[in-house]
PDB file of N, CA and C in Angstrom:
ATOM      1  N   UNK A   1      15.558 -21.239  -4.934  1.00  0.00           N
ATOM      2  CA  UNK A   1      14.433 -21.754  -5.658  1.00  0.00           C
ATOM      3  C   UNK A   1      14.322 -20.964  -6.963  1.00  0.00           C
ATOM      4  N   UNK A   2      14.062 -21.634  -8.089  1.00  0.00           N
ATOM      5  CA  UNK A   2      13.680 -20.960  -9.561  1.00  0.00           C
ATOM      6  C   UNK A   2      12.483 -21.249  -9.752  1.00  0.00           C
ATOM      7  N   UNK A   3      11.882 -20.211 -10.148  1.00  0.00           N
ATOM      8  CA  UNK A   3      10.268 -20.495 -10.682  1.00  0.00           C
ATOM      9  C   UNK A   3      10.552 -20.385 -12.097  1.00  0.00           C
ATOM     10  N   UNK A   4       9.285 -21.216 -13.117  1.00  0.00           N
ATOM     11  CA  UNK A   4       9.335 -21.219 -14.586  1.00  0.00           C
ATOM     12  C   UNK A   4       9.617 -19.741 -14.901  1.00  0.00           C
ATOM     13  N   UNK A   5       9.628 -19.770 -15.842  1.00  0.00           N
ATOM     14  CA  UNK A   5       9.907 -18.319 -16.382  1.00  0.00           C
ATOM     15  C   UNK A   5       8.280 -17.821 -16.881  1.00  0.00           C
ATOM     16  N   UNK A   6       7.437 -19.357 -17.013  1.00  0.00           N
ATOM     17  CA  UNK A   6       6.068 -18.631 -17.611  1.00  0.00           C
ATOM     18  C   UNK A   6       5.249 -18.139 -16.357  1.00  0.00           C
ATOM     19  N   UNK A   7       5.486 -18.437 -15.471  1.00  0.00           N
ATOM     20  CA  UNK A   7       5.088 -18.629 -14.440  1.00  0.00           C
ATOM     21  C   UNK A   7       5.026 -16.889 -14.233  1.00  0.00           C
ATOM     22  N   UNK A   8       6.510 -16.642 -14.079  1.00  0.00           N
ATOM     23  CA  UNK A   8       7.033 -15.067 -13.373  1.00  0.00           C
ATOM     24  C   UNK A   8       6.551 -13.845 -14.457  1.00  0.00           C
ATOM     25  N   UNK A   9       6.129 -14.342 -15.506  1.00  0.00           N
ATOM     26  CA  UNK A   9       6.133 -13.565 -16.598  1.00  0.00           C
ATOM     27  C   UNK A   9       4.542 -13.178 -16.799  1.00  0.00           C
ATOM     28  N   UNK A  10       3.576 -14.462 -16.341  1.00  0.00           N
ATOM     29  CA  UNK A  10       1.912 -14.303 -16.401  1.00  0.00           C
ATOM     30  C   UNK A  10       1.642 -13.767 -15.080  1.00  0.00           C
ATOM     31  N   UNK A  11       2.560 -13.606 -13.535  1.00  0.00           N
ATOM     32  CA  UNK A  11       2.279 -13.111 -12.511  1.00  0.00           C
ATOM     33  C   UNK A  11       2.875 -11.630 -12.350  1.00  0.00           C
ATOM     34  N   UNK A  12       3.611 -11.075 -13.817  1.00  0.00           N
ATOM     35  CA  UNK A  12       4.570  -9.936 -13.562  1.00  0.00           C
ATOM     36  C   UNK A  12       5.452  -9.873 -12.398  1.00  0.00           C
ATOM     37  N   UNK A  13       6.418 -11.391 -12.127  1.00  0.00           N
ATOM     38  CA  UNK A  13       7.178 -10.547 -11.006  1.00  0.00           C
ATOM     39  C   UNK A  13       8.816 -10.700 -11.833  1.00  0.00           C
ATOM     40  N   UNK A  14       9.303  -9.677 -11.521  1.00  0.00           N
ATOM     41  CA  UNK A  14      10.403  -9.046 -12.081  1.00  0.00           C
ATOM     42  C   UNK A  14      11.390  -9.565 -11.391  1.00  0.00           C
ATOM     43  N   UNK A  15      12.886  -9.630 -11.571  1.00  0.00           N
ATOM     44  CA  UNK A  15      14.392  -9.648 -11.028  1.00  0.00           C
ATOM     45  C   UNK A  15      13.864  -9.335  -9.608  1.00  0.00           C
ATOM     46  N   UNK A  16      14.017  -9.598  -8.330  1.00  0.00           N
ATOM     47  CA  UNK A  16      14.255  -9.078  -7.375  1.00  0.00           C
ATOM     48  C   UNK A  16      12.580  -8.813  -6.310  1.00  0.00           C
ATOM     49  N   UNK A  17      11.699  -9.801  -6.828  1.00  0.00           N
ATOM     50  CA  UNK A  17      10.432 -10.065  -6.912  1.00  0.00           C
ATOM     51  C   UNK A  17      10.229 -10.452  -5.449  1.00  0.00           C
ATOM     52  N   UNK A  18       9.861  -9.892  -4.098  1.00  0.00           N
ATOM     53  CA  UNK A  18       9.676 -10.876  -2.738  1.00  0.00           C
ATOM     54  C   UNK A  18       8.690 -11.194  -2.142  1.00  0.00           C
ATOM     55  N   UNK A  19       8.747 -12.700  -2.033  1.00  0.00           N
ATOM     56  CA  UNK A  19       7.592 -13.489  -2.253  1.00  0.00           C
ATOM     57  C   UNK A  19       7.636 -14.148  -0.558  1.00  0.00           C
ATOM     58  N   UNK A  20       6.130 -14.295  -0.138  1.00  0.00           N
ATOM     59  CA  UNK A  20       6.147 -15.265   0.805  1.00  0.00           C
ATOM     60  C   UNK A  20       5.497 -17.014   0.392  1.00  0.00           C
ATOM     61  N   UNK A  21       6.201 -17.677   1.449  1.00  0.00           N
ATOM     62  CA  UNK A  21       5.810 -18.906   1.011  1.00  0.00           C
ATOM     63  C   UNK A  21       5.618 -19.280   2.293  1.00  0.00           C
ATOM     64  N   UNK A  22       4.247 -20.124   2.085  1.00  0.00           N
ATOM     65  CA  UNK A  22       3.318 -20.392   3.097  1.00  0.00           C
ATOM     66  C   UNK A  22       2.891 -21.995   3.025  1.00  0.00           C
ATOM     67  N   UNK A  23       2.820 -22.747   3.574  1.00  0.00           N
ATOM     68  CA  UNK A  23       2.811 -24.170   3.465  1.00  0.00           C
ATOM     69  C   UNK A  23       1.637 -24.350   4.104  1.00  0.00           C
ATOM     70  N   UNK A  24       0.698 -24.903   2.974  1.00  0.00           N
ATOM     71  CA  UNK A  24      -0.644 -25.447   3.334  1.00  0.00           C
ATOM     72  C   UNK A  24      -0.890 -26.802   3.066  1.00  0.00           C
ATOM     73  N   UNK A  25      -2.172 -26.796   3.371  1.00  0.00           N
ATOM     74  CA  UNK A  25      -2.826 -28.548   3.288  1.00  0.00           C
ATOM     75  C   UNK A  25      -2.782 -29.423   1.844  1.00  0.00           C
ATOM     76  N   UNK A  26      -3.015 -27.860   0.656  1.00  0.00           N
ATOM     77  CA  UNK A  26      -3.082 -28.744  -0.466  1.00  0.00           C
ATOM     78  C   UNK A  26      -1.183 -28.246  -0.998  1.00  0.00           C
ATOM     79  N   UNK A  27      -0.178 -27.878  -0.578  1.00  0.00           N
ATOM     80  CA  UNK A  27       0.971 -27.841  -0.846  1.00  0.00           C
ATOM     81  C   UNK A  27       1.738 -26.680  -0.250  1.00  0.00           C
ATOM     82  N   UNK A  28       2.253 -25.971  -1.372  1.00  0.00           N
ATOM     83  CA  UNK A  28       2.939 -24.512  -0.946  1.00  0.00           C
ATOM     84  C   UNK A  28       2.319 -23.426  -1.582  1.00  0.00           C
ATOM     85  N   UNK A  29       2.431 -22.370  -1.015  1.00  0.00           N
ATOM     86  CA  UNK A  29       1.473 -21.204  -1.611  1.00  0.00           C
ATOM     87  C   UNK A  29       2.500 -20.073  -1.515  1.00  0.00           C
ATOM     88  N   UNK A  30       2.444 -19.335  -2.728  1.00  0.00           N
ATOM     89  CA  UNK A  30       3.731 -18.177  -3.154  1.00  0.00           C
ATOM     90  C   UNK A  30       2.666 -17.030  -2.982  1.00  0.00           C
ATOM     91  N   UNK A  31       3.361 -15.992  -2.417  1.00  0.00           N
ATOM     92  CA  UNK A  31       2.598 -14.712  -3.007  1.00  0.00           C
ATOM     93  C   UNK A  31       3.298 -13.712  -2.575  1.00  0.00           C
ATOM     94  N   UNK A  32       3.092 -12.581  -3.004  1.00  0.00           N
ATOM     95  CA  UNK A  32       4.144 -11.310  -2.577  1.00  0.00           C
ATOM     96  C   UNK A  32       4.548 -10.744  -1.759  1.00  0.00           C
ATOM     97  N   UNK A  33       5.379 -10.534  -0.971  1.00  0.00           N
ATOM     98  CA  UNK A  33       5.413 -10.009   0.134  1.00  0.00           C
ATOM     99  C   UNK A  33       5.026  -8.644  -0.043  1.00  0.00           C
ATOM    100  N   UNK A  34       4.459  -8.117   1.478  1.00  0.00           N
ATOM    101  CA  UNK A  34       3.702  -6.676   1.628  1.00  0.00           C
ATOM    102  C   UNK A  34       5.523  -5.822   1.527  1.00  0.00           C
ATOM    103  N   UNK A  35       4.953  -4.646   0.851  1.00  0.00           N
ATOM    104  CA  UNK A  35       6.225  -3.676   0.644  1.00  0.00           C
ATOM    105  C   UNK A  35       6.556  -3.327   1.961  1.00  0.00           C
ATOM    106  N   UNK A  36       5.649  -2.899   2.862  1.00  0.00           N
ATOM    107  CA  UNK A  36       6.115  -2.739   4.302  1.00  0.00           C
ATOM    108  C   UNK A  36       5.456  -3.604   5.546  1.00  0.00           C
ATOM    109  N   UNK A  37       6.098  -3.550   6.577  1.00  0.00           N
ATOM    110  CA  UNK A  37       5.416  -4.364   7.432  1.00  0.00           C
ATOM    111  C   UNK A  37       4.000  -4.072   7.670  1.00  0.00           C
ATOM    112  N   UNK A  38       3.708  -4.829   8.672  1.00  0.00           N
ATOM    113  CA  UNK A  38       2.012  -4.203   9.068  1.00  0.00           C
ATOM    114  C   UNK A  38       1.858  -3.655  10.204  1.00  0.00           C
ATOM    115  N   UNK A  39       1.346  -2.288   9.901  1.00  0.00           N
ATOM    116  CA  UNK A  39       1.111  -1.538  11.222  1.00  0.00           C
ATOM    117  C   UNK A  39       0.102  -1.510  11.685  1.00  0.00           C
ATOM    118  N   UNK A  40      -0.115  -1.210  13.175  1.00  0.00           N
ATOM    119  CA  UNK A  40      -1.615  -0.708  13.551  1.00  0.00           C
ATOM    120  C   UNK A  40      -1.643   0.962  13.969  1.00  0.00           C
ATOM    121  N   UNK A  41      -3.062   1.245  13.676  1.00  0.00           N
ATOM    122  CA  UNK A  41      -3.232   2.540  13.508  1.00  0.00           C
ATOM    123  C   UNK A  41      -2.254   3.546  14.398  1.00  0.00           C
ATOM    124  N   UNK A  42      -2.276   3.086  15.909  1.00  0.00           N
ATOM    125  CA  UNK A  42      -1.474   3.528  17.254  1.00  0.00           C
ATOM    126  C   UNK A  42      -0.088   3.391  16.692  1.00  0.00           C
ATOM    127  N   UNK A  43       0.434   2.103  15.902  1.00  0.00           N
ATOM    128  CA  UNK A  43       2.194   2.583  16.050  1.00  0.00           C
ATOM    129  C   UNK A  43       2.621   3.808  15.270  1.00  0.00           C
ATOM    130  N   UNK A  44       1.487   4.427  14.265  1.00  0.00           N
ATOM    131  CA  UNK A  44       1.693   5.274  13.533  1.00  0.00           C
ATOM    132  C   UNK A  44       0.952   6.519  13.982  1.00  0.00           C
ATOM    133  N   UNK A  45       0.211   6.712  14.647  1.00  0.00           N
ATOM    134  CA  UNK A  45      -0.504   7.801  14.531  1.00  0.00           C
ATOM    135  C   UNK A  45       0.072   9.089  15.879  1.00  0.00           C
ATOM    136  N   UNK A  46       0.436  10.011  15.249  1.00  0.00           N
ATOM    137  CA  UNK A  46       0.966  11.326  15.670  1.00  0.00           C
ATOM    138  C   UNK A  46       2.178  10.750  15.448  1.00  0.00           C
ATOM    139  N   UNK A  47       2.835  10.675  14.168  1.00  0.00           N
ATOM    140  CA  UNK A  47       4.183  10.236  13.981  1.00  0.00           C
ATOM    141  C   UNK A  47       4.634  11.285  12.953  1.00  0.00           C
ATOM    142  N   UNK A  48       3.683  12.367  12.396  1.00  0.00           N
ATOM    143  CA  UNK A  48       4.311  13.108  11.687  1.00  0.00           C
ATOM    144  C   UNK A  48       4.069  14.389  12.799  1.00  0.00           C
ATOM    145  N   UNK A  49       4.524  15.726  12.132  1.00  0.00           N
ATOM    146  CA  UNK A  49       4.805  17.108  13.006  1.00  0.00           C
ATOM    147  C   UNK A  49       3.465  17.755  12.572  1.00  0.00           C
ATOM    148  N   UNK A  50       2.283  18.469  13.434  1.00  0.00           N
ATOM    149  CA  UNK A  50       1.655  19.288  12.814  1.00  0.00           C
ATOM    150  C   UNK A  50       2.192  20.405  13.121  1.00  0.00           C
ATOM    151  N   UNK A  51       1.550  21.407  12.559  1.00  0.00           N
ATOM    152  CA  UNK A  51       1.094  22.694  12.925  1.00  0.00           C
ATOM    153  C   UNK A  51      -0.154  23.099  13.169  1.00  0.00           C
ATOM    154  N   UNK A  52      -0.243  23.673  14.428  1.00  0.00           N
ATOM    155  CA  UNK A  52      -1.737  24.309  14.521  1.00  0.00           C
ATOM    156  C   UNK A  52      -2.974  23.518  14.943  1.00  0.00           C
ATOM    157  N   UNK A  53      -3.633  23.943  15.041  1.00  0.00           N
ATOM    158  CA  UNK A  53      -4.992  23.527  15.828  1.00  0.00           C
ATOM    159  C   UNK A  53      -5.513  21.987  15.014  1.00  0.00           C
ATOM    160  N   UNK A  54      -6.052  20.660  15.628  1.00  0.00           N
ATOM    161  CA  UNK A  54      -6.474  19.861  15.094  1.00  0.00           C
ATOM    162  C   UNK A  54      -7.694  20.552  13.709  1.00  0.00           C
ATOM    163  N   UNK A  55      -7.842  19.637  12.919  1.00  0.00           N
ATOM    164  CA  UNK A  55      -8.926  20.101  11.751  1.00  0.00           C
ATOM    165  C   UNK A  55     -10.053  19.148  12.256  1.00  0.00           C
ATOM    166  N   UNK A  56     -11.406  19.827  12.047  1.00  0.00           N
ATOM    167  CA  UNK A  56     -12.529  18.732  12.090  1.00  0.00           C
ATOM    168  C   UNK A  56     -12.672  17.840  10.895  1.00  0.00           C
ATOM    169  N   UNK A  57     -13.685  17.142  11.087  1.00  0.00           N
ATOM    170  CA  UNK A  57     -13.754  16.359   9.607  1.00  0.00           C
ATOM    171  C   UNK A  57     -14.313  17.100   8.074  1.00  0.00           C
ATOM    172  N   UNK A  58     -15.403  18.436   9.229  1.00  0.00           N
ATOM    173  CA  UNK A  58     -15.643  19.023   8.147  1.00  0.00           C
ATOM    174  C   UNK A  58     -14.582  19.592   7.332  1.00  0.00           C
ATOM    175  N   UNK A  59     -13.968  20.222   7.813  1.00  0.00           N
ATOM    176  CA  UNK A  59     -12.754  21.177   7.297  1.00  0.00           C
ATOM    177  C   UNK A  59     -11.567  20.156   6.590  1.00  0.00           C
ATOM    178  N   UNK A  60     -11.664  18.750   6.951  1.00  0.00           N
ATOM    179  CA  UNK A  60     -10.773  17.785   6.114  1.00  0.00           C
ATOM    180  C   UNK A  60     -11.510  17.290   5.094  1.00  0.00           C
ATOM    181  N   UNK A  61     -12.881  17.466   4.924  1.00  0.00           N
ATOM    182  CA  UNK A  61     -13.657  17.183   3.607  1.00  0.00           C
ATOM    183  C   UNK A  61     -13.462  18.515   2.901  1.00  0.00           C
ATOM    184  N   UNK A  62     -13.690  19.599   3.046  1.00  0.00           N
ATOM    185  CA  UNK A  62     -13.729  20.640   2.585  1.00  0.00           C
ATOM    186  C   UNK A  62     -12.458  20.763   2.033  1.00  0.00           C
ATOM    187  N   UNK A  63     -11.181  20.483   2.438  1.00  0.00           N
ATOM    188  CA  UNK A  63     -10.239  20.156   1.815  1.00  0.00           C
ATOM    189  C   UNK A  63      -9.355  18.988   0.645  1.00  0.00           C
ATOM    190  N   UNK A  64     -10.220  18.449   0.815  1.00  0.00           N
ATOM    191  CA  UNK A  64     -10.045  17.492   0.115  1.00  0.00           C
ATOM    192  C   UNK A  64     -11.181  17.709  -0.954  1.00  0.00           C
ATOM    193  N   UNK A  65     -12.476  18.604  -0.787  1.00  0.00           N
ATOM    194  CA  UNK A  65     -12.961  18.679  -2.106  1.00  0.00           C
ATOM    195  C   UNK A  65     -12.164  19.697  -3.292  1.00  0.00           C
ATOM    196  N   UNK A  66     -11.783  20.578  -2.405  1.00  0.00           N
ATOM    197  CA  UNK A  66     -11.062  22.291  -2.962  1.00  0.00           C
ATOM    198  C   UNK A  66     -10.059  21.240  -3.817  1.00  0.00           C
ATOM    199  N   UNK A  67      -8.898  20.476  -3.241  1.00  0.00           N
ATOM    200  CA  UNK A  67      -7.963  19.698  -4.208  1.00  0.00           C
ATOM    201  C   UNK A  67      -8.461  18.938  -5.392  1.00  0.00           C
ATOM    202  N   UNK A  68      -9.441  17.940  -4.862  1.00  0.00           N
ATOM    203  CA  UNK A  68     -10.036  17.205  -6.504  1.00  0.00           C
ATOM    204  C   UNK A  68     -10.378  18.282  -7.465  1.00  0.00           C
ATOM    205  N   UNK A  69     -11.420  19.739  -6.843  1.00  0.00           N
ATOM    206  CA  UNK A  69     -11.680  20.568  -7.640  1.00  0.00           C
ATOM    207  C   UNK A  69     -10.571  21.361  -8.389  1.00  0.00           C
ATOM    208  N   UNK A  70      -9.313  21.629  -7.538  1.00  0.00           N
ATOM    209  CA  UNK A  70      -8.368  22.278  -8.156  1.00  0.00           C
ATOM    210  C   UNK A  70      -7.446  20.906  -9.465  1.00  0.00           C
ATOM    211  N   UNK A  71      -7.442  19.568  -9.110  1.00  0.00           N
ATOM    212  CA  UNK A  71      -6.476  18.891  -9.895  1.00  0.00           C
ATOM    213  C   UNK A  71      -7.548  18.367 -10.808  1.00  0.00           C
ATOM    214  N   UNK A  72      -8.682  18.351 -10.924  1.00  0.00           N
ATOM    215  CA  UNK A  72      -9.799  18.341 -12.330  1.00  0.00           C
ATOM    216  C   UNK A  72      -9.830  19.410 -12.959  1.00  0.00           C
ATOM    217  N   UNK A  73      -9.573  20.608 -12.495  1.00  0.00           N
ATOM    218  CA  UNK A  73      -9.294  22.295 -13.524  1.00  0.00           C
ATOM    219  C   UNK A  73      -8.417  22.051 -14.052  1.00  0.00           C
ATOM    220  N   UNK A  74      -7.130  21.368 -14.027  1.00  0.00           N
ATOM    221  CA  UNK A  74      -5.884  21.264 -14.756  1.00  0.00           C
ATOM    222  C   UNK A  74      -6.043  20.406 -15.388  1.00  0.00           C
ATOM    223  N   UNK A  75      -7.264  19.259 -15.907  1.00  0.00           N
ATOM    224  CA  UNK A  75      -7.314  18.539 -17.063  1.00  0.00           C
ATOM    225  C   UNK A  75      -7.904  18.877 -18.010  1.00  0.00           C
TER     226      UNK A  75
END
């Protein structure tokens, strides 16, 4: 399939662009495919390695403020 060129050019999709096509009531419907599949929270979660004791939420806010505060000092 070729799409117009005005078409690919007002939607920015580039050489190598992957699209799903979905067939509805009023015709066909294009749109991008997701970069990765779709997960749910469980197929992913404890999929990386920690170290050390779980963090509470406090201590994951508290961390995450110290970073914005540290990468806004460097502007």
């Amino acid at each position: 399939m070729i799409l117009p060129s005005a078409i690919r050019k007002r939607k920015e999709w580039g050489p190598g662009t992957r699209l799903e096509v979905e067939e509805t009531a009023e015709g066909v419907l294009l749109k991008l495919a997701p970069v990765f599949a779709a997960k749910q929270q469980n197929d992913v979660f404890g999929s990386l390695p920690s170290r050390g004791a779980p963090k509470t939420m406090e201590e994951m806010d508290a961390g995450v403020l110290a970073e914005a505060r540290r990468r806004h000092a460097r502007d």
